[in-house]
C-alpha atoms as a PDB file:
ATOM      1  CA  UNK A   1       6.598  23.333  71.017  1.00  0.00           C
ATOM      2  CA  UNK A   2       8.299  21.767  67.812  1.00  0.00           C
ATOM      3  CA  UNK A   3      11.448  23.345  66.385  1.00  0.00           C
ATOM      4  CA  UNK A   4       9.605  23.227  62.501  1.00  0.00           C
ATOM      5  CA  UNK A   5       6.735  24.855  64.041  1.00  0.00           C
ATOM      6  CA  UNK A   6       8.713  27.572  65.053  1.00  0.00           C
ATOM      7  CA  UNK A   7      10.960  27.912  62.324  1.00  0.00           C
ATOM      8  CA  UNK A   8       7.814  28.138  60.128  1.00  0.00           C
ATOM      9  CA  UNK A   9       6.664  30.898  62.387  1.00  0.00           C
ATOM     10  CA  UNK A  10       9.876  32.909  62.523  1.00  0.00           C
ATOM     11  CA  UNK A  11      10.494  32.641  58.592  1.00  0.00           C
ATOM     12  CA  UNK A  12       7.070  34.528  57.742  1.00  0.00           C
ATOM     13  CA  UNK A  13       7.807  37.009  59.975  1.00  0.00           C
ATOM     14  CA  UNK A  14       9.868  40.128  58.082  1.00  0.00           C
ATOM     15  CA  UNK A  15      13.510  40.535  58.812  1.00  0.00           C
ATOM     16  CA  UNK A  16      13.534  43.009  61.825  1.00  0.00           C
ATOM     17  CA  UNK A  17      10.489  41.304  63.537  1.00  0.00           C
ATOM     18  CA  UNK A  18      13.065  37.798  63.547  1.00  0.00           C
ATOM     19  CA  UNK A  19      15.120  38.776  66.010  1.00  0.00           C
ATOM     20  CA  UNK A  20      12.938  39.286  69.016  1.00  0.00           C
ATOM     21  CA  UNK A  21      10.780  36.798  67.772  1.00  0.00           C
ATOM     22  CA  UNK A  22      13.872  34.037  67.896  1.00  0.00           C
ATOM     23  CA  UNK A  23      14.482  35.394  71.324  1.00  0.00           C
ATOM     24  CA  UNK A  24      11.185  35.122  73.107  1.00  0.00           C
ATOM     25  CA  UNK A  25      10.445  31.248  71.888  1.00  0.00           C
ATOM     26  CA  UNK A  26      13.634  30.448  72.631  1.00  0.00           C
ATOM     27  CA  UNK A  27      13.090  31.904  76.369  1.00  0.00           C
ATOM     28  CA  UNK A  28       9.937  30.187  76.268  1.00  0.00           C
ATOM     29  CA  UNK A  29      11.316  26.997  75.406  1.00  0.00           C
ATOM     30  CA  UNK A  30      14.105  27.227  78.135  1.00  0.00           C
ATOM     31  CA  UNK A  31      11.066  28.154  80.962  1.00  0.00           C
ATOM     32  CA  UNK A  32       9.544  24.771  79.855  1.00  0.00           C
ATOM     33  CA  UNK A  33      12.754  22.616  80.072  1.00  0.00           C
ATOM     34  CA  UNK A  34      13.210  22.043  76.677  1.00  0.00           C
ATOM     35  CA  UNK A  35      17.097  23.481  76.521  1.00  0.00           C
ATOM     36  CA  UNK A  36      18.019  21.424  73.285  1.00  0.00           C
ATOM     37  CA  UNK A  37      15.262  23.283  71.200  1.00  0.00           C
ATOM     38  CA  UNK A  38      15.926  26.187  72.957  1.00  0.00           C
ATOM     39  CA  UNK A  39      19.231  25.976  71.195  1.00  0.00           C
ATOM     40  CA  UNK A  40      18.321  24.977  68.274  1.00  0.00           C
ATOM     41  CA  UNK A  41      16.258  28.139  68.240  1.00  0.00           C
ATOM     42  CA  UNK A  42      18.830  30.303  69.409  1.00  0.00           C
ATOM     43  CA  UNK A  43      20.490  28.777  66.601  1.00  0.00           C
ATOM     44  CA  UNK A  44      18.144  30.221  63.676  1.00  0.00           C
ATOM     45  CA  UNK A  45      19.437  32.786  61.558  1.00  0.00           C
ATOM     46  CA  UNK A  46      17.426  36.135  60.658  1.00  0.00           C
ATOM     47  CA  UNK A  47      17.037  36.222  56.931  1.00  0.00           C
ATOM     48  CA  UNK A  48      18.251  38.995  55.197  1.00  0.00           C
ATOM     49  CA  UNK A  49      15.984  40.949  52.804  1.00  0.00           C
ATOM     50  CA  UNK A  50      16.278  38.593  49.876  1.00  0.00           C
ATOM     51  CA  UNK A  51      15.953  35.335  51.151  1.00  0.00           C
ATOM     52  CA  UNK A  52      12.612  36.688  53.181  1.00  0.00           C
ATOM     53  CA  UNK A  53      11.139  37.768  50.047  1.00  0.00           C
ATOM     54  CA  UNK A  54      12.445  34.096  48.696  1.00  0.00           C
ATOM     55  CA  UNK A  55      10.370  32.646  51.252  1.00  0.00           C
ATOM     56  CA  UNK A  56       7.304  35.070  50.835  1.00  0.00           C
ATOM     57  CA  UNK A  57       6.920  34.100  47.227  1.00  0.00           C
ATOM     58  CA  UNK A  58       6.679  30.284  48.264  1.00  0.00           C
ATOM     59  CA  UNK A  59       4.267  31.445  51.178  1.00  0.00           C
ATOM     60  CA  UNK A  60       1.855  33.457  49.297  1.00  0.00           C
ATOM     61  CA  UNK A  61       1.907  32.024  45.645  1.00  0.00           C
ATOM     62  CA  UNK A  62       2.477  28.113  46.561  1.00  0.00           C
ATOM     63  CA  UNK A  63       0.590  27.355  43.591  1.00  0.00           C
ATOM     64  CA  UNK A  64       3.991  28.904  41.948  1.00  0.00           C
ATOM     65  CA  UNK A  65       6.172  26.504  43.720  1.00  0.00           C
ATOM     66  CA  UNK A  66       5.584  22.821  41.583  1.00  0.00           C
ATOM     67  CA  UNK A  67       5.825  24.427  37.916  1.00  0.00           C
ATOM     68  CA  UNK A  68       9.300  25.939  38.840  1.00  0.00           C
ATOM     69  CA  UNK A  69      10.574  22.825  40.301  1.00  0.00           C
ATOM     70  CA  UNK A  70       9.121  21.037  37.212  1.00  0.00           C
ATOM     71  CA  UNK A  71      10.821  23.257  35.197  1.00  0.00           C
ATOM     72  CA  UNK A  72      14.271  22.993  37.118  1.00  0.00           C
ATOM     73  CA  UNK A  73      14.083  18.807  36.163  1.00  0.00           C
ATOM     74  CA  UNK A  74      13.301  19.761  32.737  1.00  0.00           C
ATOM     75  CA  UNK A  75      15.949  21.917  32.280  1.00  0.00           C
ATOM     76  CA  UNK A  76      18.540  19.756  34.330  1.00  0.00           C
ATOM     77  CA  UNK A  77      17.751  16.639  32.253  1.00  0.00           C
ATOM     78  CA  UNK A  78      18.077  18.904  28.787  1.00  0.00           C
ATOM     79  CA  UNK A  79      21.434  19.546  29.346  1.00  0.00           C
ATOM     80  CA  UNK A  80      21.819  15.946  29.380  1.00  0.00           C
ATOM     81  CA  UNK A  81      19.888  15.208  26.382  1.00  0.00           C
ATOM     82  CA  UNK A  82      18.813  17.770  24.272  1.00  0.00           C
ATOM     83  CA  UNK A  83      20.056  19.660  20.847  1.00  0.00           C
ATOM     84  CA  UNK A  84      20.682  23.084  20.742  1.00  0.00           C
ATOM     85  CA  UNK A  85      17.591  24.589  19.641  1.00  0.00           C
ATOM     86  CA  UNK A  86      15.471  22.663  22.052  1.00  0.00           C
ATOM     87  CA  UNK A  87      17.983  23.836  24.919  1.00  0.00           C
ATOM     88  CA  UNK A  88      17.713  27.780  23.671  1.00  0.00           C
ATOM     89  CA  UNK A  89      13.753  27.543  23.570  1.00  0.00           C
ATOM     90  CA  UNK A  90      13.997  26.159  27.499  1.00  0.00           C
ATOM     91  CA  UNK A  91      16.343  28.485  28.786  1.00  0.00           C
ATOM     92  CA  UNK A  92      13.968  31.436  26.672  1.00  0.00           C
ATOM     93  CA  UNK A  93      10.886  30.178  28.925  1.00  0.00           C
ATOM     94  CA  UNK A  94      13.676  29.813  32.135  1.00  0.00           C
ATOM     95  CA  UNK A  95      14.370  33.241  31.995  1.00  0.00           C
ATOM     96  CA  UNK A  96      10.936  34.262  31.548  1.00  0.00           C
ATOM     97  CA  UNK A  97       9.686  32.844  34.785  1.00  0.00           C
ATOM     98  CA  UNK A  98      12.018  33.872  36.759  1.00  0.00           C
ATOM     99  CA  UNK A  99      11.922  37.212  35.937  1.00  0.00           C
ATOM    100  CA  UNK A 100       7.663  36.810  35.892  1.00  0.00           C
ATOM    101  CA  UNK A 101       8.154  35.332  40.143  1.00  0.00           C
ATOM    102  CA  UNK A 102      11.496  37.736  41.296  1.00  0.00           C
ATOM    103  CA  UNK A 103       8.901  40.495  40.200  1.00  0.00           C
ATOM    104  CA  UNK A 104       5.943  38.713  42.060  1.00  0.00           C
ATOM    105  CA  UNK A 105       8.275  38.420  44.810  1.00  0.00           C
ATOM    106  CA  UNK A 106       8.953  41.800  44.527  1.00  0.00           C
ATOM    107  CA  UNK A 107       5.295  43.009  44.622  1.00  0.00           C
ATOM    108  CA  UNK A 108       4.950  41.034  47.600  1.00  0.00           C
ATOM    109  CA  UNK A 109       7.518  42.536  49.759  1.00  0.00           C
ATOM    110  CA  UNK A 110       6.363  46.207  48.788  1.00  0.00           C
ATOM    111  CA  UNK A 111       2.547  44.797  49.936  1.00  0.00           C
ATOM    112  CA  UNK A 112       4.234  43.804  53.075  1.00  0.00           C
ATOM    113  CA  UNK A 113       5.561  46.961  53.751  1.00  0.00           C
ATOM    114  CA  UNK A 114       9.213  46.292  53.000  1.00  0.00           C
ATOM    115  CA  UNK A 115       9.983  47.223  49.099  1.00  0.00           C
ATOM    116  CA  UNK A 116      13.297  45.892  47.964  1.00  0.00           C
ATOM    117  CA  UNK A 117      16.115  47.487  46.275  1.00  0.00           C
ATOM    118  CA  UNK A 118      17.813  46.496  43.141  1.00  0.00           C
ATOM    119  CA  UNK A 119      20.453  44.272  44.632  1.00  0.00           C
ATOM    120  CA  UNK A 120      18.183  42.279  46.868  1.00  0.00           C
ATOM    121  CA  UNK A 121      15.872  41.822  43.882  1.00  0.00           C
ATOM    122  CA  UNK A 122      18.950  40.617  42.266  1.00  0.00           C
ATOM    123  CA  UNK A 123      19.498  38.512  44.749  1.00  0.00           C
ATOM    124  CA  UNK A 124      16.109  37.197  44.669  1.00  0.00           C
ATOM    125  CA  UNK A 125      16.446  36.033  40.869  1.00  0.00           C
ATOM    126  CA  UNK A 126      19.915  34.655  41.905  1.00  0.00           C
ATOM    127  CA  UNK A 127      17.519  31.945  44.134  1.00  0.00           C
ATOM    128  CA  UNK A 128      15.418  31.156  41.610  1.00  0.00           C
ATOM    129  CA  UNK A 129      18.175  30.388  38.897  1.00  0.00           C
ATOM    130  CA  UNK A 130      19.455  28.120  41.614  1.00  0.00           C
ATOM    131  CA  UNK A 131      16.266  26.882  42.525  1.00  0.00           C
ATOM    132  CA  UNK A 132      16.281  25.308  39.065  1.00  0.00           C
ATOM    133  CA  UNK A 133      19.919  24.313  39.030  1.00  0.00           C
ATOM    134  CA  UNK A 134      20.183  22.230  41.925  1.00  0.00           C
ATOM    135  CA  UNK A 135      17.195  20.070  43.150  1.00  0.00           C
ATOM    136  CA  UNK A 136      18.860  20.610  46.546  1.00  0.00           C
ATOM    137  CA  UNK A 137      18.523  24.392  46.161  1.00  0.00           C
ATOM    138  CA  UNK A 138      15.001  23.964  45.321  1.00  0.00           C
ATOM    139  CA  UNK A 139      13.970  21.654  48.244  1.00  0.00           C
ATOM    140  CA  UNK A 140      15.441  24.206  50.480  1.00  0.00           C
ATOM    141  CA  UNK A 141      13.917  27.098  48.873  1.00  0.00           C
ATOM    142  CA  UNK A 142      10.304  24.749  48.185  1.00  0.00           C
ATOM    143  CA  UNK A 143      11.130  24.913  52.560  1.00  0.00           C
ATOM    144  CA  UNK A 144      10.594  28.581  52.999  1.00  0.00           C
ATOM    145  CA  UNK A 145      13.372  28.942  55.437  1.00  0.00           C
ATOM    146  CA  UNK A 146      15.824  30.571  53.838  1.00  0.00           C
ATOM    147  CA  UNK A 147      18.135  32.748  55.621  1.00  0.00           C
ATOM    148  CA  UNK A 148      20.494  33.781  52.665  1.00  0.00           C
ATOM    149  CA  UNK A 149      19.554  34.142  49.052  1.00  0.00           C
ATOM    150  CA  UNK A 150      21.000  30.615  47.283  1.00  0.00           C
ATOM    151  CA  UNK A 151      23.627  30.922  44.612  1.00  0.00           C
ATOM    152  CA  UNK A 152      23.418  28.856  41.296  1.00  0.00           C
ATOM    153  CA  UNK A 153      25.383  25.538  40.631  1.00  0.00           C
ATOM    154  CA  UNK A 154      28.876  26.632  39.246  1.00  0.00           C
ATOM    155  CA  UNK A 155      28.447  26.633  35.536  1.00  0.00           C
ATOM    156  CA  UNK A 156      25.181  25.312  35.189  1.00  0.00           C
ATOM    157  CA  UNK A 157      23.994  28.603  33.460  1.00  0.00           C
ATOM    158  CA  UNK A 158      27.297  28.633  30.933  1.00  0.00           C
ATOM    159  CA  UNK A 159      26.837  24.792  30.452  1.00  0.00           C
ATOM    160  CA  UNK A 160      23.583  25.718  28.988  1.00  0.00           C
ATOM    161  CA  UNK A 161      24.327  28.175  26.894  1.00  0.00           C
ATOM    162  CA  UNK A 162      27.757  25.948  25.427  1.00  0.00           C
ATOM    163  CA  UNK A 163      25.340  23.175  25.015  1.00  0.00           C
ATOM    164  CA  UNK A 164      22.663  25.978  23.138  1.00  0.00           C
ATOM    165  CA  UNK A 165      25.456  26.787  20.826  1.00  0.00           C
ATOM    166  CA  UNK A 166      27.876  24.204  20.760  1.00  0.00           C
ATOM    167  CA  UNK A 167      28.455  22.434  17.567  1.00  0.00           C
ATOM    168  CA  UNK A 168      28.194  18.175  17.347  1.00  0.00           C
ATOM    169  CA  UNK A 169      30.709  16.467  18.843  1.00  0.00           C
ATOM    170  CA  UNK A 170      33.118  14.341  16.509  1.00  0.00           C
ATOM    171  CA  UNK A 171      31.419  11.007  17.803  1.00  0.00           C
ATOM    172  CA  UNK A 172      28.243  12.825  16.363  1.00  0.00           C
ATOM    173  CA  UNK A 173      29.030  14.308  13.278  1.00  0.00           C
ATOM    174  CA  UNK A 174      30.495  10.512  12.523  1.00  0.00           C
ATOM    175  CA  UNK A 175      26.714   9.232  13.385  1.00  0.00           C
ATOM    176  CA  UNK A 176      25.104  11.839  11.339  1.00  0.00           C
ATOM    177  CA  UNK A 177      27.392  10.740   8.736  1.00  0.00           C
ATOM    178  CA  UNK A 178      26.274   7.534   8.801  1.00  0.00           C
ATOM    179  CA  UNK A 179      22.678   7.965   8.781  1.00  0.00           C
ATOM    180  CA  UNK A 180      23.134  10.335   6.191  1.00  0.00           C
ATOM    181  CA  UNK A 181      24.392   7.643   4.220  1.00  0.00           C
ATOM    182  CA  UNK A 182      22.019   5.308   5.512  1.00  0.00           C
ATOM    183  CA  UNK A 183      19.597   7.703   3.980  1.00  0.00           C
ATOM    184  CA  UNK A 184      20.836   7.809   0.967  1.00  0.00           C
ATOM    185  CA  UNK A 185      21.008   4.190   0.428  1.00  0.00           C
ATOM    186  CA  UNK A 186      17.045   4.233   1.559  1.00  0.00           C
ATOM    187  CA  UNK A 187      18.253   1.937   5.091  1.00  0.00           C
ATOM    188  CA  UNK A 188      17.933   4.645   7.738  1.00  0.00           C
ATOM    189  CA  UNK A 189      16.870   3.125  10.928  1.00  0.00           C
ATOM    190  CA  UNK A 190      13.354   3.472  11.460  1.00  0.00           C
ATOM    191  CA  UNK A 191      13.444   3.231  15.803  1.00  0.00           C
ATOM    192  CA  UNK A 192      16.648   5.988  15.507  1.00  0.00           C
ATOM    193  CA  UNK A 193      13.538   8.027  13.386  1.00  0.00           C
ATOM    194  CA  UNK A 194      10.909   7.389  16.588  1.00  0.00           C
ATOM    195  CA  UNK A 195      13.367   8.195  18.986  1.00  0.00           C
ATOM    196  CA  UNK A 196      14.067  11.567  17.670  1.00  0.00           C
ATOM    197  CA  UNK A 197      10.371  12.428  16.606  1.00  0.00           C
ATOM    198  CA  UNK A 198      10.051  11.191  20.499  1.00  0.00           C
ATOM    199  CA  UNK A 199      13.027  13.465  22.014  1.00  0.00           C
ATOM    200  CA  UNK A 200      11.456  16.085  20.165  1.00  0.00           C
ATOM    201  CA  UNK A 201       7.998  15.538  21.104  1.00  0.00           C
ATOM    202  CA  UNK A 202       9.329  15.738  24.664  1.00  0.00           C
ATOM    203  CA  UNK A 203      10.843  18.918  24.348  1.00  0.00           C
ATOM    204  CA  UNK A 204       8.027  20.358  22.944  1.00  0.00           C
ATOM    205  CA  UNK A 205       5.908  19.341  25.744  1.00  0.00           C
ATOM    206  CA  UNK A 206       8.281  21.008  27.976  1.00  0.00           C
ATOM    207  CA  UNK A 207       8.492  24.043  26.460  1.00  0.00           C
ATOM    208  CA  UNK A 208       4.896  24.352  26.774  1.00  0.00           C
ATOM    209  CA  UNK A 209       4.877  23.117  30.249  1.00  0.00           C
ATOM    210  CA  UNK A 210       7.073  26.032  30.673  1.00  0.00           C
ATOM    211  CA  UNK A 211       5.160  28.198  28.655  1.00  0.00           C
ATOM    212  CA  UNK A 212       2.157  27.319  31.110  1.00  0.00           C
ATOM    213  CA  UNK A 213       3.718  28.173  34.266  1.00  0.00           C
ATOM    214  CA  UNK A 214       5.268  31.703  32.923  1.00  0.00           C
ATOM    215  CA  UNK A 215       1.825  32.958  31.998  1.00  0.00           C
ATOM    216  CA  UNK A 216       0.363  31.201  35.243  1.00  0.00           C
ATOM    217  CA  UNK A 217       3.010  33.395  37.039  1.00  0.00           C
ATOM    218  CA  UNK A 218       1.647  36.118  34.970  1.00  0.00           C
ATOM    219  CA  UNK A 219      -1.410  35.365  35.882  1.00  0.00           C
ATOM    220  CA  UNK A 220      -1.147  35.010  39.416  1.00  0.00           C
ATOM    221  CA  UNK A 221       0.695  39.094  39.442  1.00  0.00           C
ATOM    222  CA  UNK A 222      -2.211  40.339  37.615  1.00  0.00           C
ATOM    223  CA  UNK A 223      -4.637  38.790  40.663  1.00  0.00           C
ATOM    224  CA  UNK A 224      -2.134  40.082  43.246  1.00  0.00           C
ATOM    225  CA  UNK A 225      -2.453  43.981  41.656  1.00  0.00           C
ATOM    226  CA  UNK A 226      -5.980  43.732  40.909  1.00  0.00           C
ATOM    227  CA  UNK A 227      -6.393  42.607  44.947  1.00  0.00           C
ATOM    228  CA  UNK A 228      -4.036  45.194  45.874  1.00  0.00           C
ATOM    229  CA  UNK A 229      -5.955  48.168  43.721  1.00  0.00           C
ATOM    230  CA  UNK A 230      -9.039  46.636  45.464  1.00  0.00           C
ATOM    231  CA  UNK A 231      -7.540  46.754  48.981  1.00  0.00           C
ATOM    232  CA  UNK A 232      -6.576  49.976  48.508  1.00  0.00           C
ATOM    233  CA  UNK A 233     -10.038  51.187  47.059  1.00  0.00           C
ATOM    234  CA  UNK A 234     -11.474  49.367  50.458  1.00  0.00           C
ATOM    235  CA  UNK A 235      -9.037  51.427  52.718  1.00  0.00           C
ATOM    236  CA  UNK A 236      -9.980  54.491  50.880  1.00  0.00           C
ATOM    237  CA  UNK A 237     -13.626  53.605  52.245  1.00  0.00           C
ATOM    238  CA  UNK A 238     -13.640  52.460  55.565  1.00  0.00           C
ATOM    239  CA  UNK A 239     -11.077  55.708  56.157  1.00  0.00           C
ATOM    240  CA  UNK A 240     -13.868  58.573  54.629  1.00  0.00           C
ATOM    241  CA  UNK A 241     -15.806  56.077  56.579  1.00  0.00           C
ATOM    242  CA  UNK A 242     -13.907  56.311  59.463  1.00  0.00           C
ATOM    243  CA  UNK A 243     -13.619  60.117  59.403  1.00  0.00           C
ATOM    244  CA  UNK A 244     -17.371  60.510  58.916  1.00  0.00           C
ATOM    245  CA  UNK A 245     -17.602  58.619  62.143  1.00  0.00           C
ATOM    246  CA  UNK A 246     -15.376  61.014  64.027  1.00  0.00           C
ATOM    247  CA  UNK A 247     -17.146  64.049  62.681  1.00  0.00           C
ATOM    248  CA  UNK A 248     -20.302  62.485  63.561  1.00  0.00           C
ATOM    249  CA  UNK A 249     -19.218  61.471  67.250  1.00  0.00           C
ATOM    250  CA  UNK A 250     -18.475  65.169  67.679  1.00  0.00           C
ATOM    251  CA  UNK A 251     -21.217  66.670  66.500  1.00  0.00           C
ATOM    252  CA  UNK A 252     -22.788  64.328  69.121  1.00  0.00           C
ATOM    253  CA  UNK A 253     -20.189  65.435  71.676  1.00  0.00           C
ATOM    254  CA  UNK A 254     -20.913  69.275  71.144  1.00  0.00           C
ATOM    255  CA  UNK A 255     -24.776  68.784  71.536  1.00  0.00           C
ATOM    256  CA  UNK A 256     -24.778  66.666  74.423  1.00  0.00           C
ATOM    257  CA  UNK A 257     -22.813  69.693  75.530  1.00  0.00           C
ATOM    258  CA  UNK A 258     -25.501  72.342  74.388  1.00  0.00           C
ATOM    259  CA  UNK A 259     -28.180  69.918  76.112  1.00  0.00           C
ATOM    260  CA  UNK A 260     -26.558  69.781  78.991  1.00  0.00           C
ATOM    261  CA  UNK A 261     -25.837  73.578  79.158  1.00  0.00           C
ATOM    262  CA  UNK A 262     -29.991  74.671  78.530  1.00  0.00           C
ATOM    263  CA  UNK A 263     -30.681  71.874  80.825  1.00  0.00           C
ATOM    264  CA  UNK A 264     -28.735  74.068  83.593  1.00  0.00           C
ATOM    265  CA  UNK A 265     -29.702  77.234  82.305  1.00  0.00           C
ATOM    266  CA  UNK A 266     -33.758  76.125  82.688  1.00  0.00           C
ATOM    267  CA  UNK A 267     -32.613  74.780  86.232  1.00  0.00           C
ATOM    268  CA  UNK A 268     -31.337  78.198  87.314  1.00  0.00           C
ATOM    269  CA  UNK A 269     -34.080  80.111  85.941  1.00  0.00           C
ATOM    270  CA  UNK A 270     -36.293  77.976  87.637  1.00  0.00           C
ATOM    271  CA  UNK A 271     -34.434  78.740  90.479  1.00  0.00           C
ATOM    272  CA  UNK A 272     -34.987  82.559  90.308  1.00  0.00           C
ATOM    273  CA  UNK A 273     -38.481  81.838  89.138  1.00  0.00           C
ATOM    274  CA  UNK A 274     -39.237  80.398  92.705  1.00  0.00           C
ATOM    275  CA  UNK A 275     -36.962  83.421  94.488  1.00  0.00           C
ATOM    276  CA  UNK A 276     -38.984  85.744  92.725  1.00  0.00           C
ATOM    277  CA  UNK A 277     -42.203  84.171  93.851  1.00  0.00           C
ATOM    278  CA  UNK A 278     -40.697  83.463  97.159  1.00  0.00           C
ATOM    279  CA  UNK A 279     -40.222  87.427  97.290  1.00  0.00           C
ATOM    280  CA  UNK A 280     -43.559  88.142  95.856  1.00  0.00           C
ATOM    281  CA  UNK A 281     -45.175  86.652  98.688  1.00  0.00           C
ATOM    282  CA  UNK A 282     -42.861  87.990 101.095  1.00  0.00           C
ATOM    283  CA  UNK A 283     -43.829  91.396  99.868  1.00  0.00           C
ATOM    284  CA  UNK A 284     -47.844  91.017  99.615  1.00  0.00           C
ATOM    285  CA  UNK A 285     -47.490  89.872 103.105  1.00  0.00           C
ATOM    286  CA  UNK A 286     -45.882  92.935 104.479  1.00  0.00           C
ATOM    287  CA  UNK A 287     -47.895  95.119 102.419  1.00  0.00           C
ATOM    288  CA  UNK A 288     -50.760  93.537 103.803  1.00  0.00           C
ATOM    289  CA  UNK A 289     -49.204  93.539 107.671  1.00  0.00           C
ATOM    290  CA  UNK A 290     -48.478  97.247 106.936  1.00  0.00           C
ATOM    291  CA  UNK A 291     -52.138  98.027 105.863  1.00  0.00           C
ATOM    292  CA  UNK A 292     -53.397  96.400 108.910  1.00  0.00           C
ATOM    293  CA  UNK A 293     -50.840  98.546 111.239  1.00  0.00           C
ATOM    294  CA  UNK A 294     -52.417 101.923 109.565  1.00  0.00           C
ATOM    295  CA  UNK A 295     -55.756 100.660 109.916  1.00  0.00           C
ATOM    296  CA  UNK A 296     -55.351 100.084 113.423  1.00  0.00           C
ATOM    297  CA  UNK A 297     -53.302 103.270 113.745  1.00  0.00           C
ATOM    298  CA  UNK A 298     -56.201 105.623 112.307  1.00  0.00           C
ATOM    299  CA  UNK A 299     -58.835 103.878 114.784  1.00  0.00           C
ATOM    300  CA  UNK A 300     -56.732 104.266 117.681  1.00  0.00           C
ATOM    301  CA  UNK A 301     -56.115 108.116 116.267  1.00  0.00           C
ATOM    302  CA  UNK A 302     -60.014 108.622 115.389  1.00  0.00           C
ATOM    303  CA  UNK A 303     -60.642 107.137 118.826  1.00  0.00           C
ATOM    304  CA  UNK A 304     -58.411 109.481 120.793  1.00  0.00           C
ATOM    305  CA  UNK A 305     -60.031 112.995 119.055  1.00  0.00           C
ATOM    306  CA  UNK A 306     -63.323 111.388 119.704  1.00  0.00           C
ATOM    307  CA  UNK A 307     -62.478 111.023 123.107  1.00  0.00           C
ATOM    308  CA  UNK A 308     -61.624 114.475 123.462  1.00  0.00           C
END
């Protein structure tokens, strides 16, 4: 028994299953020896509702899990790097998929039989903005272990939206200002021209990288209704199914019964059949010794007058 192997184990499991779960390896563990992991066990915290829909959404839609993480390295290295404009079309696609996978995650739970209410799908959003504000965040979410929703970097989502809207800084209003008058002049720098065409290029390709995984995401939610309408459709069937069985199996009860019954009913009458031919006999018999007895009284009568 390995402690990830249980921890995997425990996380899928929904929040009030945990608990008893934790319990029994942990027992188990102790009964073999092993007290350290039986700690360590011990030591595993039941997720609340948030953080185990967190971990469902990496569990059932890992395909999910790359492009977000992708996305969270984009957006990290835009603050560092990118204009305005390109920062606002980012954080437009950000928003998007996060609100395209909290709602996956959200279809997931209610699936699983636990729906979740508007704060833990709050919460739930609140891991994925962090997710893609701290890479740490997102290796421990990317885990599926989480046993508390995460909480975003401290001012990672206002830093983006200063850096959407903030004007050029005095060091780069003086650089426009000289390659505006480089421009003029005809001498603007031909490499400063690539690198921006290349900046630019880059953020483009982001954005649709972005673009990509939202609509994946959206994707991916349209699959998980259309195999949820077809589930259902299925458990429709096998339950008329499943009643038509029942009905069946006691229609076959009650005539087994009715079988049973004339079966018993052609017994007895058999029965009184034989009685009745039993008596018969019995009957022609003493009718028969009876005739003999008059016969043999009238010859012993006729013989006594004759005598006389």
């Amino acid at each position: 028994m390995e402690l990830d192997d249980v921890a995997d184990e425990l996380y899928g499991l929904r929040p009030q299953e945990f608990t008893a779960a934790r319990d029994d390896r942990a027992r188990r563990a102790r009964a073999a020896g092993q007290r350290e992991l039986a700690a360590s066990i011990r030591a595993l915290r039941r997720p609340t509702l948030a953080a185990w829909a967190s971990n469902l959404l990496v569990r059932e839609q890992d395909e999910q899990v790359a492009p977000l993480l992708r996305l969270g390295e984009e957006l990290r290295g835009a603050h560092r790097n990118l204009e305005g404009a390109e920062l606002r079309a980012l954080s437009h696609q950000q928003h998007q998929l996060v609100n395209a996978l909290s709602e996956q995650a959200g279809r997931l739970a209610g699936d699983a039989g636990q729906p979740l209410g508007a704060q833990a799908q709050h919460e739930v959003a609140q891991t994925l903005h962090a997710v893609l504000a701290d890479p740490e965040a997102a290796r421990e979410w990317a885990a599926g272990r989480l046993s508390k929703p995460l909480t975003a970097t401290p001012g990672f989502e206002a830093a983006a939206r200063e850096a959407a809207a903030a004007p050029p800084s005095r060091d780069q209003a003086r650089k426009r200002s000289r390659e505006d008058r480089r421009d003029q002049a005809g001498g603007k720098d031909r490499k400063d021209r690539t690198d921006r065409k290349a900046a630019k290029s880059g953020a483009a390709k982001r954005t649709e990288d972005a673009r990509k995984a939202a609509r994946a995401v959206r994707e991916t939610a349209d699959q998980a209704r259309r195999r949820r309408r077809e589930a259902d459709r299925a458990a429709e069937e096998t339950a008329a199914a499943r009643a038509e069985r029942e009905e069946a199996e006691e229609r076959l009860v009650r005539l087994r019964a009715e079988v049973r019954e004339a079966e018993e009913a052609r017994k007895q009458s058999r029965g009184r059949e034989k009685e009745a031919e039993r008596a018969e006999r019995q009957a022609r018999r003493r009718a028969g010794e009876a005739e003999a007895a008059a016969e043999r009284a009238r010859r012993q009568a006729d013989a006594r007058g004759y005598g006389n």
